[in-house]
Each structure stands twice: as structure tokens, then as C-alpha cells.
Protein backbone atom coordinates (compact mmCIF):
# COMPACT_ATOMS: atom_id res chain seq x y z
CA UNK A 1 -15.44 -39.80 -26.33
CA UNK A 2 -11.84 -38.65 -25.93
CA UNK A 3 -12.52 -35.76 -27.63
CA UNK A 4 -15.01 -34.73 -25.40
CA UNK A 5 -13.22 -35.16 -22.59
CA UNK A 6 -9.75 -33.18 -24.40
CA UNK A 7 -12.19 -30.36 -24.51
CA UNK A 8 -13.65 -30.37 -21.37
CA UNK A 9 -10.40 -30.53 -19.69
CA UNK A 10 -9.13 -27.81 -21.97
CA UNK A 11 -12.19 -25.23 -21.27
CA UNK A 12 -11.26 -26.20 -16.97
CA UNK A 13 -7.51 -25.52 -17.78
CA UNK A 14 -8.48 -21.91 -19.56
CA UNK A 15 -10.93 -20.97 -16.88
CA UNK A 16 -7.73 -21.73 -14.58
CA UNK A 17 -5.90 -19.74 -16.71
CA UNK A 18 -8.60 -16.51 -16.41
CA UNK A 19 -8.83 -17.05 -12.54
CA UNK A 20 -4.93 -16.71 -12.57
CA UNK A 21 -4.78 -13.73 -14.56
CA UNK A 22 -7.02 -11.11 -12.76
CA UNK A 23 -5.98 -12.89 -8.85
CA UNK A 24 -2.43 -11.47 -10.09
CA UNK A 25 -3.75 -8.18 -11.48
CA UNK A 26 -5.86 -7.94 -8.28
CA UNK A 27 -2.49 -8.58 -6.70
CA UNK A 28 -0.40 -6.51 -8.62
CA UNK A 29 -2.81 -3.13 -7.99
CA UNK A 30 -3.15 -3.75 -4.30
CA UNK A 31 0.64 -3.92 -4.05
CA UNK A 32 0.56 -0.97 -6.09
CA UNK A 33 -1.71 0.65 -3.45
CA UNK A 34 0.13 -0.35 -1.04
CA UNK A 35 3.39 1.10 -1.92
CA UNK A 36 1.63 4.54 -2.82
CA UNK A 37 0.06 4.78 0.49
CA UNK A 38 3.55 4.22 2.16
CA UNK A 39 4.83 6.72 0.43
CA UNK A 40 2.05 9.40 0.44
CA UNK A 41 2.38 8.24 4.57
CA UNK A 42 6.34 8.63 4.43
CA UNK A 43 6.19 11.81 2.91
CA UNK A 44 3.59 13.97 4.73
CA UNK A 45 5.01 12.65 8.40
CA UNK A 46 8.26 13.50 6.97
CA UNK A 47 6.85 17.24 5.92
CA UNK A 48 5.15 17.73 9.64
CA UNK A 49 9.09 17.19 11.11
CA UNK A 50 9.79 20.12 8.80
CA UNK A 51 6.86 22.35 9.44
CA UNK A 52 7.32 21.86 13.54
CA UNK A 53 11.08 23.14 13.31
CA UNK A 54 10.91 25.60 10.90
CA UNK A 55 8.00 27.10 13.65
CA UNK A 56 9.58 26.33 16.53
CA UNK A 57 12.60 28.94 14.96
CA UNK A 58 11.03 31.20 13.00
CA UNK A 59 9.50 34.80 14.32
């Protein structure tokens, strides 16, 4: 009987275990996302600064 019950609470502590796992790789890539989105963001409102300047000076 104890057995059973060993292995039964060792198969619930490894599906914990898998449910862990991909919530923090689910985690991890939309953090990832996240960051390269601000950045992609950062970088092309950044460039539009640039572009109005150099037209506002240029011939």
C-alpha cells in the first residue's frame, strides 16, 4: 500500500514539476517579447526625431 501511494505522489510531484517548467519558458519568451518590442518601439520613434530634423534643415 505505501508503495502505491510513494508513487502516486511521485507521478503528482513530476507533473508539478512539467507544469513549472514550460509556465517559466512561457514566461521567459514573453519577457523576451516584451523587451524586443520595447526596443524595436524605442528605436524607430527614436529614428522619426532624426528623420523630422534632418528635413526640417535640409534643401
Amino acid at each position: 500500500m505505501a508503495d502505491k501511494e510513494v508513487q502516486e505522489a511521485n507521478e503528482a510531484y513530476l507533473d508539478a514539476y512539467a507544469a513549472r517548467k514550460k509556465e517559466e519558458a512561457a514566461y521567459n519568451n514573453a519577457e523576451r517579447l516584451e523587451k524586443l518590442i520595447s526596443r524595436e518601439l524605442t528605436r524607430r520613434t527614436g529614428r522619426s526625431d532624426r528623420e523630422n530634423r534632418n528635413n526640417r534643415w535640409s534643401a
